[in-house]
C-alpha atoms as a PDB file:
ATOM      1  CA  UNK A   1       0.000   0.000   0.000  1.00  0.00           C
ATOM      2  CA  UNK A   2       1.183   3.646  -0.641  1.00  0.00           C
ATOM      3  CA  UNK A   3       0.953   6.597   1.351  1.00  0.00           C
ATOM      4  CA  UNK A   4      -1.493   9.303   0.691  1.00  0.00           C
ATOM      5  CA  UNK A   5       1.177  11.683  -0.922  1.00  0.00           C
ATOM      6  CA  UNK A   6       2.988   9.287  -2.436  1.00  0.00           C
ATOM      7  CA  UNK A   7      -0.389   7.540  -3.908  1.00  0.00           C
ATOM      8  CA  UNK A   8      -1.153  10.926  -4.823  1.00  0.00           C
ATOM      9  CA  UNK A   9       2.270  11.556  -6.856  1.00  0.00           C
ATOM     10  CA  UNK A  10       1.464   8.221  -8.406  1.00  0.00           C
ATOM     11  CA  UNK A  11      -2.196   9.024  -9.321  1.00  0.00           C
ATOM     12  CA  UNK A  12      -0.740  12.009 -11.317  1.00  0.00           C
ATOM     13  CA  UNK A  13       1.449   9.785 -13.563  1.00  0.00           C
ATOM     14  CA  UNK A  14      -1.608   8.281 -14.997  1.00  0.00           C
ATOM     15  CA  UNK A  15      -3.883   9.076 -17.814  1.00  0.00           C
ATOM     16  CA  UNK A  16      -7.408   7.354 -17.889  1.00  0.00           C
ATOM     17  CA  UNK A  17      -9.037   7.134 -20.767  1.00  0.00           C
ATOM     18  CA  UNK A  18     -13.268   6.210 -20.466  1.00  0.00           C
ATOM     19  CA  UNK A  19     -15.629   5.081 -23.400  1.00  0.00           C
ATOM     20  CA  UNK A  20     -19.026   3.770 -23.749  1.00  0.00           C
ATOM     21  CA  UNK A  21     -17.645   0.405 -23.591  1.00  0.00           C
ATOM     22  CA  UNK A  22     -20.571  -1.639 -21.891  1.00  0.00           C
ATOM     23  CA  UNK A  23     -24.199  -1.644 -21.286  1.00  0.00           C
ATOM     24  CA  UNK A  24     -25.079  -1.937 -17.033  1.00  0.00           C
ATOM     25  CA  UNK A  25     -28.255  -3.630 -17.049  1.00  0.00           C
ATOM     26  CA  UNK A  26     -30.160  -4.084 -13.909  1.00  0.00           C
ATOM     27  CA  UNK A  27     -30.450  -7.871 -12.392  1.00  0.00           C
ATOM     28  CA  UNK A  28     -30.774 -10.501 -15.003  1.00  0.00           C
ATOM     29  CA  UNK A  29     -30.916  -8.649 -18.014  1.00  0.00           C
ATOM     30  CA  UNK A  30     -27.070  -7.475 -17.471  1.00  0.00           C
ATOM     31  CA  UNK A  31     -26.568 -11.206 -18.609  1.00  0.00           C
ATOM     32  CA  UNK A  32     -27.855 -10.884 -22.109  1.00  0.00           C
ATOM     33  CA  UNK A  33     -25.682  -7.679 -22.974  1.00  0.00           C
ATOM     34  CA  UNK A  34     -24.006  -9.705 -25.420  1.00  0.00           C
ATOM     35  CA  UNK A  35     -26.823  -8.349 -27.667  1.00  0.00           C
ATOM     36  CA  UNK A  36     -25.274  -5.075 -27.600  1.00  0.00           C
ATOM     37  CA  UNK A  37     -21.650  -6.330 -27.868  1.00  0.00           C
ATOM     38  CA  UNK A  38     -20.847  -6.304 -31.691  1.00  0.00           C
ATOM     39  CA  UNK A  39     -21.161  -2.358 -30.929  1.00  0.00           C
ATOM     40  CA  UNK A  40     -18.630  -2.370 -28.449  1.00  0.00           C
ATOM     41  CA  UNK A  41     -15.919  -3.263 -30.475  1.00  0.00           C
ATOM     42  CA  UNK A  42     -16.862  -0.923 -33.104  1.00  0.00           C
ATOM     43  CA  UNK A  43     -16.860   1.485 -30.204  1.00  0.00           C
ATOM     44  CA  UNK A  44     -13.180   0.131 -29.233  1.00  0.00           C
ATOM     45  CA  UNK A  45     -11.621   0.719 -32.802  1.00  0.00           C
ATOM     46  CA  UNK A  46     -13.148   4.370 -32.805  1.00  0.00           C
ATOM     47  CA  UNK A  47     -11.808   4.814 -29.209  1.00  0.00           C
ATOM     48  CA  UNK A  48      -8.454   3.693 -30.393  1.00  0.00           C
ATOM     49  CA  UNK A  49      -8.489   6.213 -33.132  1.00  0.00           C
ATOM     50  CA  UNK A  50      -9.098   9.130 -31.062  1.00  0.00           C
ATOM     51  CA  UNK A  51      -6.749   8.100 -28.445  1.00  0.00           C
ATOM     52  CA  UNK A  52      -3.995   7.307 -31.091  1.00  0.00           C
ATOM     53  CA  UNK A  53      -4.381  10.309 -32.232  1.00  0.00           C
ATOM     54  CA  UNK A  54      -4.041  12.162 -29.251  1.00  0.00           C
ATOM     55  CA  UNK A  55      -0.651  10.287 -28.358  1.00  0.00           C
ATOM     56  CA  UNK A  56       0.311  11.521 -31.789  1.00  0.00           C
ATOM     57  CA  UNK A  57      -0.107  14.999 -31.069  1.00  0.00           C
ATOM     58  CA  UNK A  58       1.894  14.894 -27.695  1.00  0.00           C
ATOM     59  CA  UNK A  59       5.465  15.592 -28.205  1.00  0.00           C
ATOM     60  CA  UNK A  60       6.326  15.789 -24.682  1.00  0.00           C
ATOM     61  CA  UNK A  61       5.540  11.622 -24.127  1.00  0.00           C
ATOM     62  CA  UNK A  62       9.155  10.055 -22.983  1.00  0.00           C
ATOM     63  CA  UNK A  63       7.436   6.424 -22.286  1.00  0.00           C
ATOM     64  CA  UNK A  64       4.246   4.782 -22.155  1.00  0.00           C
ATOM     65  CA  UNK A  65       2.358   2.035 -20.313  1.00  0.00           C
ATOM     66  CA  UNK A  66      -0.724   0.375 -20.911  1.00  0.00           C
ATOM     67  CA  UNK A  67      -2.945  -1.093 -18.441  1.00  0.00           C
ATOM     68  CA  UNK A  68      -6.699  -2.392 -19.699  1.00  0.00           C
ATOM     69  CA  UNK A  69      -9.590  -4.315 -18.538  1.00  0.00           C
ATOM     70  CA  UNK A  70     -11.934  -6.503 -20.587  1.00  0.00           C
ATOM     71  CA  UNK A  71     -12.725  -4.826 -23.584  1.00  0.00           C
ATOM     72  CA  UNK A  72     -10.451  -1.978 -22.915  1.00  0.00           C
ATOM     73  CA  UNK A  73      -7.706  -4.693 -23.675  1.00  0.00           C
ATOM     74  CA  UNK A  74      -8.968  -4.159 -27.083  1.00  0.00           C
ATOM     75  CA  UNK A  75      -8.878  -0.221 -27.118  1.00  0.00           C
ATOM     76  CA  UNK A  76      -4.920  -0.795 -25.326  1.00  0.00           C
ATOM     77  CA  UNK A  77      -4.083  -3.411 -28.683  1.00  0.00           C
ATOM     78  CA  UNK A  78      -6.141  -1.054 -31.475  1.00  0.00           C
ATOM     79  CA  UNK A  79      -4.246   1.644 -30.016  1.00  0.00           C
ATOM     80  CA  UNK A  80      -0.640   0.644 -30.006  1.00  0.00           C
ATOM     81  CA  UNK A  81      -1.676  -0.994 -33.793  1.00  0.00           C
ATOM     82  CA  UNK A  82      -2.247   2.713 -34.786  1.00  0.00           C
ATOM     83  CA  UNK A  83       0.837   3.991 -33.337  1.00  0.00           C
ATOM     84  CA  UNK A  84       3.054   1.419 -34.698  1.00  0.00           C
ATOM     85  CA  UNK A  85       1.760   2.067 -38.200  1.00  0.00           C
ATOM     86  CA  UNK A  86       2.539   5.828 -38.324  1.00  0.00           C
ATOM     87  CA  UNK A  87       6.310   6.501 -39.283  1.00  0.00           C
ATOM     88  CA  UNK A  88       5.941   9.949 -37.042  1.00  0.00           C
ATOM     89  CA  UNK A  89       5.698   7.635 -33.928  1.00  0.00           C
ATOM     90  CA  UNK A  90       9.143   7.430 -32.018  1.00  0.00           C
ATOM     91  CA  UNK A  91       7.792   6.436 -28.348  1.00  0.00           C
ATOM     92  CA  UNK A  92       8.878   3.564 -26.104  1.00  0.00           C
ATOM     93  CA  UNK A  93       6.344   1.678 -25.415  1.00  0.00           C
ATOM     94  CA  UNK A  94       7.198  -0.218 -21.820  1.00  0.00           C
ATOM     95  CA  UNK A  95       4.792  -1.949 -20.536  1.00  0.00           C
ATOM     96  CA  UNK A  96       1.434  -3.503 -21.429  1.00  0.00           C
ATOM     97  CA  UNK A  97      -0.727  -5.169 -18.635  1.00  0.00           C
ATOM     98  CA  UNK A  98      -3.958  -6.842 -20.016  1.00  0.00           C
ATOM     99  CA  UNK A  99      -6.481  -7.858 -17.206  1.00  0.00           C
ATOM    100  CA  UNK A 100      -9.263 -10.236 -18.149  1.00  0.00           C
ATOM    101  CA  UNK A 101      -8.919  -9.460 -21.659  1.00  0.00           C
ATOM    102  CA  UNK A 102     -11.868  -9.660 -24.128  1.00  0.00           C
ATOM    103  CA  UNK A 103      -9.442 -10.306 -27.052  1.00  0.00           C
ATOM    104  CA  UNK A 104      -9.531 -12.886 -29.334  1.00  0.00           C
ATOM    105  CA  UNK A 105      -6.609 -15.175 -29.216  1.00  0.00           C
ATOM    106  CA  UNK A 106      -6.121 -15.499 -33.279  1.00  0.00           C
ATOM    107  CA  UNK A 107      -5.586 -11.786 -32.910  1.00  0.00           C
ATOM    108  CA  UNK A 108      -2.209 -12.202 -31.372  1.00  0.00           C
ATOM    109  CA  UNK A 109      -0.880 -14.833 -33.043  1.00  0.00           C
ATOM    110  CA  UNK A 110       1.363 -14.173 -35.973  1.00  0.00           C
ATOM    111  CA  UNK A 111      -0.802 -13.002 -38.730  1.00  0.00           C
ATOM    112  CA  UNK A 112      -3.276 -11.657 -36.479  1.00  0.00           C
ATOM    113  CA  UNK A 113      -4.427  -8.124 -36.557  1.00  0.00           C
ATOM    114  CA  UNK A 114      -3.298  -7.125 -33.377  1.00  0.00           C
ATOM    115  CA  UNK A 115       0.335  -9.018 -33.907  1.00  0.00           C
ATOM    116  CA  UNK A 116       1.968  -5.972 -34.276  1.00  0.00           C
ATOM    117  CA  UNK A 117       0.234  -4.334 -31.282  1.00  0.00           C
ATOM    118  CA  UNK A 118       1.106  -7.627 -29.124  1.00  0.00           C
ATOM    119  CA  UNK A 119       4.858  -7.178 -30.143  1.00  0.00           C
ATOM    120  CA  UNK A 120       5.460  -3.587 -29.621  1.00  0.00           C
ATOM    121  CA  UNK A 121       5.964  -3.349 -26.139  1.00  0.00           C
ATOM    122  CA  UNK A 122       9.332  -3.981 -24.372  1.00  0.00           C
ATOM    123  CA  UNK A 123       7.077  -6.313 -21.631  1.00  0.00           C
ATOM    124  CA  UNK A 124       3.671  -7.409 -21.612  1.00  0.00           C
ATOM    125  CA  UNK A 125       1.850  -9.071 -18.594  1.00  0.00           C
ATOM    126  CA  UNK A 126      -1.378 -11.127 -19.856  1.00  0.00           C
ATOM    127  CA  UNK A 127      -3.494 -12.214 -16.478  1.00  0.00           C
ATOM    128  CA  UNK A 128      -6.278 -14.814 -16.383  1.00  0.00           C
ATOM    129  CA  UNK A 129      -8.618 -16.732 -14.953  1.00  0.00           C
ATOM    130  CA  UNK A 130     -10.477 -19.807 -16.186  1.00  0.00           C
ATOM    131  CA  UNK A 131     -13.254 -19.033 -13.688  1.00  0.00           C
ATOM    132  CA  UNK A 132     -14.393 -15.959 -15.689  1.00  0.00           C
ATOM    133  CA  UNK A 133     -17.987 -16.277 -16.584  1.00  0.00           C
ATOM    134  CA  UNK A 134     -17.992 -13.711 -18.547  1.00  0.00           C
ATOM    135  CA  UNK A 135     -15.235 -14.450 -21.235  1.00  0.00           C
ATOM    136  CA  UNK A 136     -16.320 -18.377 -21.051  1.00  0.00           C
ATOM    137  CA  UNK A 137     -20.053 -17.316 -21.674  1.00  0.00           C
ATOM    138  CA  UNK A 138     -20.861 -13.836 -23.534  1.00  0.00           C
ATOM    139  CA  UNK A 139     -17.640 -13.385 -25.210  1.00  0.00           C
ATOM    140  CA  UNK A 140     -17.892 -16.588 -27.961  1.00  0.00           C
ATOM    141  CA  UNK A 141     -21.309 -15.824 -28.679  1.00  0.00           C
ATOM    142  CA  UNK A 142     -21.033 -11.641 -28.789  1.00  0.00           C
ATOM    143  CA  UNK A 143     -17.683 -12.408 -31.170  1.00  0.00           C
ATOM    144  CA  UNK A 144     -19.762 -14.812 -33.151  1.00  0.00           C
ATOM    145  CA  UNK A 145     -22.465 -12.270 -33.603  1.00  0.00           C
ATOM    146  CA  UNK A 146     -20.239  -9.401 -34.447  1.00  0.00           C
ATOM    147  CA  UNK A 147     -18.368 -11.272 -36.899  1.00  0.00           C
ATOM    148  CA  UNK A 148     -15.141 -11.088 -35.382  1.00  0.00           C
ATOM    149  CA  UNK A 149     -14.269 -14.855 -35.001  1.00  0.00           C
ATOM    150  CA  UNK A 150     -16.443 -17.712 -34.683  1.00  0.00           C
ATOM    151  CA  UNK A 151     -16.747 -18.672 -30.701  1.00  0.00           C
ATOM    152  CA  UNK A 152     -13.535 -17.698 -30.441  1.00  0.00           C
ATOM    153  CA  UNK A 153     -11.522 -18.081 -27.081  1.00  0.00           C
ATOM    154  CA  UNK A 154     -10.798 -14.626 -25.094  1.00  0.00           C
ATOM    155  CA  UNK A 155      -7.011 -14.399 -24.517  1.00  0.00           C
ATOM    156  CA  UNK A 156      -8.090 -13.507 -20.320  1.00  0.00           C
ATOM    157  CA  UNK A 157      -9.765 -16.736 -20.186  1.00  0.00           C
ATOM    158  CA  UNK A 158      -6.555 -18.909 -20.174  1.00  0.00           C
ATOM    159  CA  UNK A 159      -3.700 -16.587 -21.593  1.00  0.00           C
ATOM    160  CA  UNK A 160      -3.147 -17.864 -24.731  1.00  0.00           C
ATOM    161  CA  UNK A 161      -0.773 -15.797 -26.172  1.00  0.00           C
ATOM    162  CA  UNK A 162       3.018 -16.069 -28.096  1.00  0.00           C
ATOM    163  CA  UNK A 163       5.950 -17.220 -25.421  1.00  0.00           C
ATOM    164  CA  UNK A 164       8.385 -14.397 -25.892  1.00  0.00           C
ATOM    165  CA  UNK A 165      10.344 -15.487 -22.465  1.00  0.00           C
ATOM    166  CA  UNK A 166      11.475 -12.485 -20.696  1.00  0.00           C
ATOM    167  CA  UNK A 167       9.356 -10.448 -22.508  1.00  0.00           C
ATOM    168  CA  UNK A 168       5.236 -12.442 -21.530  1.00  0.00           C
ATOM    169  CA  UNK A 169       4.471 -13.342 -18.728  1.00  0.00           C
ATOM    170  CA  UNK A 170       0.899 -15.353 -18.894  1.00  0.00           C
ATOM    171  CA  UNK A 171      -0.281 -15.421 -15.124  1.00  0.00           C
ATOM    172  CA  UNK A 172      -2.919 -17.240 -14.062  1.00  0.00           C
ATOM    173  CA  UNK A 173      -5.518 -15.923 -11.466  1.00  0.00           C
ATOM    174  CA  UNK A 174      -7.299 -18.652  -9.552  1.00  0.00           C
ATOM    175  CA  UNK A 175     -11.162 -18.043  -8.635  1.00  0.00           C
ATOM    176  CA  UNK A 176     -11.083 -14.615 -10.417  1.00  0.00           C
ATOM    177  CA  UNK A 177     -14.123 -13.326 -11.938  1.00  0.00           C
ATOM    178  CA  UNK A 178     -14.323 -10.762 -14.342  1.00  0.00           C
ATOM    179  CA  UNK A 179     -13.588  -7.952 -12.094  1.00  0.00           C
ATOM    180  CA  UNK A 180     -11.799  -9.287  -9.992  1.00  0.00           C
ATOM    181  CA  UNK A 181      -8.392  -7.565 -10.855  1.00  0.00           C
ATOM    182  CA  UNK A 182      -8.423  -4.195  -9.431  1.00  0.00           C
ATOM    183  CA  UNK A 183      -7.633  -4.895  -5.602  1.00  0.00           C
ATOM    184  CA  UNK A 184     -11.153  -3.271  -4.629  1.00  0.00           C
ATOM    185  CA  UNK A 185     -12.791  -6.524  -3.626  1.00  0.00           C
ATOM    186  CA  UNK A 186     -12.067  -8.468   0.118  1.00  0.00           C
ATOM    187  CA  UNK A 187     -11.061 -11.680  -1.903  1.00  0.00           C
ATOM    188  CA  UNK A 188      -7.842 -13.689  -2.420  1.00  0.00           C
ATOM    189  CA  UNK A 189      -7.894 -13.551  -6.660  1.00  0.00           C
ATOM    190  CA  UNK A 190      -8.038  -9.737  -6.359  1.00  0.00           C
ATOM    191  CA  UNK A 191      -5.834  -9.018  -3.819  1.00  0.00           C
ATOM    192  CA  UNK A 192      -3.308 -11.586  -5.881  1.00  0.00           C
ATOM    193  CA  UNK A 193      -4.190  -9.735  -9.019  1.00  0.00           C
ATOM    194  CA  UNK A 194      -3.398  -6.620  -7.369  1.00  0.00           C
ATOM    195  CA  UNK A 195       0.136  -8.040  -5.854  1.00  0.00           C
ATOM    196  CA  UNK A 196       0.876  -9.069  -9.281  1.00  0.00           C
ATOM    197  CA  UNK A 197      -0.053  -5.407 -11.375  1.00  0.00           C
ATOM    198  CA  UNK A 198       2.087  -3.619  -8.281  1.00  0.00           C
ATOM    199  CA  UNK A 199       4.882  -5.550  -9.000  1.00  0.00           C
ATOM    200  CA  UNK A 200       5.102  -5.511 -13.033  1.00  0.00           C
ATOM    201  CA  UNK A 201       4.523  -2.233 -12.996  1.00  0.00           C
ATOM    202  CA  UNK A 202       6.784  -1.225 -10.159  1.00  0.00           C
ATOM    203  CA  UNK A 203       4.663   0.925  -8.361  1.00  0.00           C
ATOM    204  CA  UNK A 204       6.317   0.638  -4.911  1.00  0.00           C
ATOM    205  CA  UNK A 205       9.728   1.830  -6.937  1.00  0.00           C
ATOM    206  CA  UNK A 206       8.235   4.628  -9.072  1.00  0.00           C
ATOM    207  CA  UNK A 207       6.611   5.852  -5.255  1.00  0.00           C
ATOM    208  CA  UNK A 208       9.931   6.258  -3.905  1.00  0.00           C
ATOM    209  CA  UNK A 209      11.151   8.003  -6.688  1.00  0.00           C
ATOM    210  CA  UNK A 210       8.457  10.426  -7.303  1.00  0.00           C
ATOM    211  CA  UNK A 211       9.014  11.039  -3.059  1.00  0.00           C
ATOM    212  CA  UNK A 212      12.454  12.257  -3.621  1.00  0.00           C
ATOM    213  CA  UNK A 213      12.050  14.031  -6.575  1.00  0.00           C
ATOM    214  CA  UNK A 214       9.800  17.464  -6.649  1.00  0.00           C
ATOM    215  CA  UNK A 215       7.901  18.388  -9.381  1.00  0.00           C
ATOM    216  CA  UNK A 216       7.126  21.861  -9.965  1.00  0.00           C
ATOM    217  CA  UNK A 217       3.484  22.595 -10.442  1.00  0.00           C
ATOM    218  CA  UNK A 218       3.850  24.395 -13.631  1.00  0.00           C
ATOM    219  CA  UNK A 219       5.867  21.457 -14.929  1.00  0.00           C
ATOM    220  CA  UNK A 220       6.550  18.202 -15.332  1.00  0.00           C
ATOM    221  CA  UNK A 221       3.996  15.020 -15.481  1.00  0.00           C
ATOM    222  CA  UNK A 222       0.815  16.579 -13.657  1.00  0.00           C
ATOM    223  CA  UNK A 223       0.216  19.657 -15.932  1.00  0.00           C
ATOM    224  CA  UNK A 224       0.464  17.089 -18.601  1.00  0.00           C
ATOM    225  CA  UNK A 225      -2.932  14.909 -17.306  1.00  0.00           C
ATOM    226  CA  UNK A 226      -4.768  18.348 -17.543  1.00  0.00           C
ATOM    227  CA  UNK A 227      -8.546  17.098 -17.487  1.00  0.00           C
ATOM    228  CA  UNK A 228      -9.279  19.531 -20.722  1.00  0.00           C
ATOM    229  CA  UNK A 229      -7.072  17.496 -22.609  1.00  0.00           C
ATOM    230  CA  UNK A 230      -7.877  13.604 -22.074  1.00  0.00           C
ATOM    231  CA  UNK A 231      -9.702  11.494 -24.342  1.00  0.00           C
ATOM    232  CA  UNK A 232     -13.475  11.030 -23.463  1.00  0.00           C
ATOM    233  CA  UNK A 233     -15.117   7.780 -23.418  1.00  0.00           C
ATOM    234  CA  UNK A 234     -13.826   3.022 -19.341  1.00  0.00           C
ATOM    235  CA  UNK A 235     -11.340   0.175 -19.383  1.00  0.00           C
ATOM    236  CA  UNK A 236      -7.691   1.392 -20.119  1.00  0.00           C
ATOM    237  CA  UNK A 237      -5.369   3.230 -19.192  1.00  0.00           C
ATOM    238  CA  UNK A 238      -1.957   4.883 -19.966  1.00  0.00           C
ATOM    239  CA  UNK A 239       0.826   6.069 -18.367  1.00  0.00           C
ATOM    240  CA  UNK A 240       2.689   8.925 -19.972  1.00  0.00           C
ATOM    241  CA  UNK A 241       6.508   9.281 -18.170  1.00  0.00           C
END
């Protein structure tokens, strides 16, 4: 756990980007939003665009990291496909950590749309759990209906992916449920999901490191993340160094 001021510190390194990825049903009904779910990956790809874009237009980025949920997985992947593909694009792109992703596995795999996406980070952490009702059940059949695969597998339902040793790590999350990777539930898959994210990302290190170093207010990371200037529309986000 951080400090207040150091979580603080931390909290200003990040960059969320939200989008109408989901529909929130009440009760029962929330299990039949597959209906709507060939519309959330058109909504990813447009996300991706206008975040992409955005990226493009900052010439003060030194590094980025990716962190996404679900179908914000997608947005992360769609995102770093768009970067990649524009000569202009000079970046480092660290880290990718994909929780519970709502990817298709073919996606990933050489001559997969998203191959070049997969590749393009220096390290990519991929966590899953087999217990996810969610990928196992709506995913196949929303996939199926949008046309994107035909009940495919989602690569956070048993981390599928390319070995690149060193580079992926596939971690398995025991009992996890869909959203159980944030740290915000009283259970033994989050707080293990959590543990894990903390550590790949280094957040304990970059805390002591933003405590002994102080930015000026007019400067430096914070004035970056000025609310005017993110990306509208939930499910990833990126970290801007």
């Amino acid at each position: 756990m951080l400090d207040l001021e150091s979580g603080e510190r931390f909290e200003a390194m990040l960059a969320d980007a939200f989008w109408p990825g989901d529909a929130n049903y009440a009760g029962p009904l929330d299990l039949v939003d597959f209906l709507v779910y060939p519309a959330t990956i058109a909504g990813a790809k447009r996300t991706a665009d206008a975040l992409s874009a955005y990226l493009l237009r900052r010439t003060d980025v030194l590094n980025l990291c990716f962190v996404g949920h679900s179908m914000g997985c997608r947005v992360v992947l769609e995102t770093i496909m768009r970067l990649k593909a524009d000569p202009k694009f000079q970046t480092p792109i660290r880290k990718v950590c994909l929780l519970a992703a709502a990817v298709p596995t073919f996606t990933v795999f050489p001559g997969g749309t998203l191959e070049s996406a997969f590749t393009a980070a220096e390290q990519v952490a991929v966590l899953h759990s087999k217990d996810d009702i969610v990928l196992s059940g709506a995913f196949p059949l929303g996939q199926t209906l949008a046309g994107d695969g035909f009940f495919p597998t989602a690569i956070g339902r048993h981390g599928d992916v390319p070995c690149s040793p060193g580079r992926v790590m596939s971690q398995p999350v025991e009992g996890a449920g869909h959203s159980d990777y944030w740290g915000w539930r009283s259970t033994v898959a989050s707080a293990k999901a959590a543990g894990f994210i903390s550590g790949f990302l280094d957040i304990m290190s970059s805390a002591r490191v933003l405590q002994e170093i102080a930015l000026p207010q007019s400067t430096g990371v914070c004035s970056r993340m000025a609310p005017e200037r993110r990306v509208v529309g939930g499910g990833c986000t990126a970290q801007p160094t």
